[in-house]
N, C-alpha and C. Protein backbone atom coordinates (compact mmCIF):
# COMPACT_ATOMS: atom_id res chain seq x y z
N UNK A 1 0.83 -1.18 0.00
CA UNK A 1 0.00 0.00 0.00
C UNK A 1 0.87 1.24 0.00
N UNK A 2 0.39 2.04 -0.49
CA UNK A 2 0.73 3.75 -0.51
C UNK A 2 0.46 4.81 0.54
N UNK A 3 0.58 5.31 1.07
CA UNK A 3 0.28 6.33 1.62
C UNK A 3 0.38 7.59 0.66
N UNK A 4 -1.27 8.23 0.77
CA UNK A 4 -1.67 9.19 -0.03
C UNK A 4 -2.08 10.73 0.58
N UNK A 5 -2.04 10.46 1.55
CA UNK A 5 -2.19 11.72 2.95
C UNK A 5 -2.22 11.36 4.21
N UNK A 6 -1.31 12.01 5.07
CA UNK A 6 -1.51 12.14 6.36
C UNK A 6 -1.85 13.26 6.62
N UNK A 7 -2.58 14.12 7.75
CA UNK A 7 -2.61 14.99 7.98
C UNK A 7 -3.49 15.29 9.18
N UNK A 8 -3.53 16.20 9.94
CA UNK A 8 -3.70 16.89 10.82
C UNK A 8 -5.16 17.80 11.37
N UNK A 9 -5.44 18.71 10.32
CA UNK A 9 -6.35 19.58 10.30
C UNK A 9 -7.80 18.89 9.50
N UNK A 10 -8.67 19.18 10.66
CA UNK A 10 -9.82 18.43 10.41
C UNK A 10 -10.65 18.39 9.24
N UNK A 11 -9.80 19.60 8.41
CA UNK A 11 -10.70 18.80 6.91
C UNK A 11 -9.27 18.53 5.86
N UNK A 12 -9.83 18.44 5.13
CA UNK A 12 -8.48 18.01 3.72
C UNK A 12 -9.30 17.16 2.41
N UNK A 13 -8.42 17.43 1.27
CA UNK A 13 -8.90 17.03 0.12
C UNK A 13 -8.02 16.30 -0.70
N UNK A 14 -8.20 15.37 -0.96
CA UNK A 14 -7.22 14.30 -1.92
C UNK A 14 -7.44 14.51 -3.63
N UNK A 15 -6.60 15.48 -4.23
CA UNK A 15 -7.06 14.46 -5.79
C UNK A 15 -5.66 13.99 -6.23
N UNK A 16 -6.52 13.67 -7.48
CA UNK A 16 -5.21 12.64 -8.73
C UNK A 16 -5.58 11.33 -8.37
N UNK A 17 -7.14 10.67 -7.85
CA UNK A 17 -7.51 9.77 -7.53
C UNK A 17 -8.13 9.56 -9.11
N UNK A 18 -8.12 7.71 -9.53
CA UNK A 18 -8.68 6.97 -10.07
C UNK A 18 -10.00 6.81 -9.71
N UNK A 19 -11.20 7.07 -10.81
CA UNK A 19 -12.55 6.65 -11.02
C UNK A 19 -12.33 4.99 -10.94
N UNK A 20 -12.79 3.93 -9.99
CA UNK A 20 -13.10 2.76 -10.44
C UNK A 20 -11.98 1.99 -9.24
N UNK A 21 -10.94 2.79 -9.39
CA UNK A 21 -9.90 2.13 -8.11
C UNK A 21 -10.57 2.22 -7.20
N UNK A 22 -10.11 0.86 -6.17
CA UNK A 22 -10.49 1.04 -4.91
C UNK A 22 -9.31 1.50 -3.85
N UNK A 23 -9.91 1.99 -2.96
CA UNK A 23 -8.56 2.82 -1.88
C UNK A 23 -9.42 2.63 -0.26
N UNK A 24 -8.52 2.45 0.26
CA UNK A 24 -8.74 1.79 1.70
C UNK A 24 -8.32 3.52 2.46
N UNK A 25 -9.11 3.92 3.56
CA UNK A 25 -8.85 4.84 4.64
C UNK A 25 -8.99 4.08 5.81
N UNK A 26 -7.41 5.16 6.61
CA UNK A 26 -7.22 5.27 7.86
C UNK A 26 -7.32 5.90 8.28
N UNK A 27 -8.37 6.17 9.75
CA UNK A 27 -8.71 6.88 10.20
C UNK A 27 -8.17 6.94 11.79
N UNK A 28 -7.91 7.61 12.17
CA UNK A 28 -7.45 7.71 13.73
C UNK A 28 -7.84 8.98 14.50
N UNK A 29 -7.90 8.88 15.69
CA UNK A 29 -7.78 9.98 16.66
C UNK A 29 -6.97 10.13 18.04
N UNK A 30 -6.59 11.17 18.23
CA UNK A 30 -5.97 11.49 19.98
C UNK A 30 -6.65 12.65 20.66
N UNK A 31 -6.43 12.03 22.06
CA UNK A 31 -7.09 13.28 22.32
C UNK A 31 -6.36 13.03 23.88
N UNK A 32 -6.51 14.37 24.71
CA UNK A 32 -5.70 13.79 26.18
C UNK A 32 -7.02 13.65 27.24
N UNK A 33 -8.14 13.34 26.85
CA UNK A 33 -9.07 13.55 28.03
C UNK A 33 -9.13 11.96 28.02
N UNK A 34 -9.56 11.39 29.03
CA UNK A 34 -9.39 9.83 28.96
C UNK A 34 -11.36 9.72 28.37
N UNK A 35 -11.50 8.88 27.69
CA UNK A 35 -12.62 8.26 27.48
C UNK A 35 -13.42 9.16 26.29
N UNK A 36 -12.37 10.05 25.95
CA UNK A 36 -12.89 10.98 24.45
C UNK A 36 -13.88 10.67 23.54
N UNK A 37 -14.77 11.00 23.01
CA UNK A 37 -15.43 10.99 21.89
C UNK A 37 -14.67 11.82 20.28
N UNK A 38 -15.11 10.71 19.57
CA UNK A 38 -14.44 11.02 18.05
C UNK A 38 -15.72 11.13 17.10
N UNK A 39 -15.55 11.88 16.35
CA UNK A 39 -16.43 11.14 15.35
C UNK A 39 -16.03 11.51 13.21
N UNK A 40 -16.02 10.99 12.66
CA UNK A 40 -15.33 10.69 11.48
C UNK A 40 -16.87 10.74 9.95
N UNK A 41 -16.22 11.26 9.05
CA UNK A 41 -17.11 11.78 8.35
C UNK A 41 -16.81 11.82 6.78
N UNK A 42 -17.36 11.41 5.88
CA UNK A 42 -16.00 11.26 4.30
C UNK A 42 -17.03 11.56 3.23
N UNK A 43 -16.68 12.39 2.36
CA UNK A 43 -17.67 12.83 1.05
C UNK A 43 -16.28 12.57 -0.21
N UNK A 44 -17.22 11.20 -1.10
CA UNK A 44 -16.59 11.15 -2.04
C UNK A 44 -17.31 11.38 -3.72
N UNK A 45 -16.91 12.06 -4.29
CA UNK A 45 -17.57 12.37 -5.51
C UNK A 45 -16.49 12.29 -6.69
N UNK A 46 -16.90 12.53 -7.99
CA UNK A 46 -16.17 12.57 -9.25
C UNK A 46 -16.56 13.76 -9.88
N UNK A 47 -15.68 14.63 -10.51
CA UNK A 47 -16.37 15.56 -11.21
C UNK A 47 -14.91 15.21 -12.52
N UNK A 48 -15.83 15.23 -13.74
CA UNK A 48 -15.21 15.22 -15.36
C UNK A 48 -14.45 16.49 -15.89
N UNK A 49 -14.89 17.59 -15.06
CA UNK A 49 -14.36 18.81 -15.49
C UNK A 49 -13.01 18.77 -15.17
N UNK A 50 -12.07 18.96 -16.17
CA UNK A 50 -10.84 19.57 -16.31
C UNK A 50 -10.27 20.67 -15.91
N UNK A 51 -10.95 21.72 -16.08
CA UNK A 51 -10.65 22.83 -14.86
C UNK A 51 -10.89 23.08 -13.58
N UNK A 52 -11.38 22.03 -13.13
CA UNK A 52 -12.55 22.42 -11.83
C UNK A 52 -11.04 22.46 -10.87
């Protein structure tokens, strides 16, 4: 496997992704309060436009 982003700040955007490939996410969290709540969220779409 590849690593295609790590990062930090609670949003972020991936392209130069393949229509039709499949791709696996890792998701993680820290936090210092003991017994934390997380919660995780993913919008994936395709757009054809070349300039977009």
């Amino acid at each position: 496997m590849t690593s295609v982003l790590c990062s930090d700040p609670e949003a972020n955007m991936v392209t130069g992704l393949t229509p039709g490939q499949t791709y696996y996410i890792r998701v993680y969290t820290y936090t210092s309060t003991a017994n934390g709540n997380a919660g995780f969220g993913y919008l994936c779409g395709y757009s054809s436009c070349s300039s977009c």
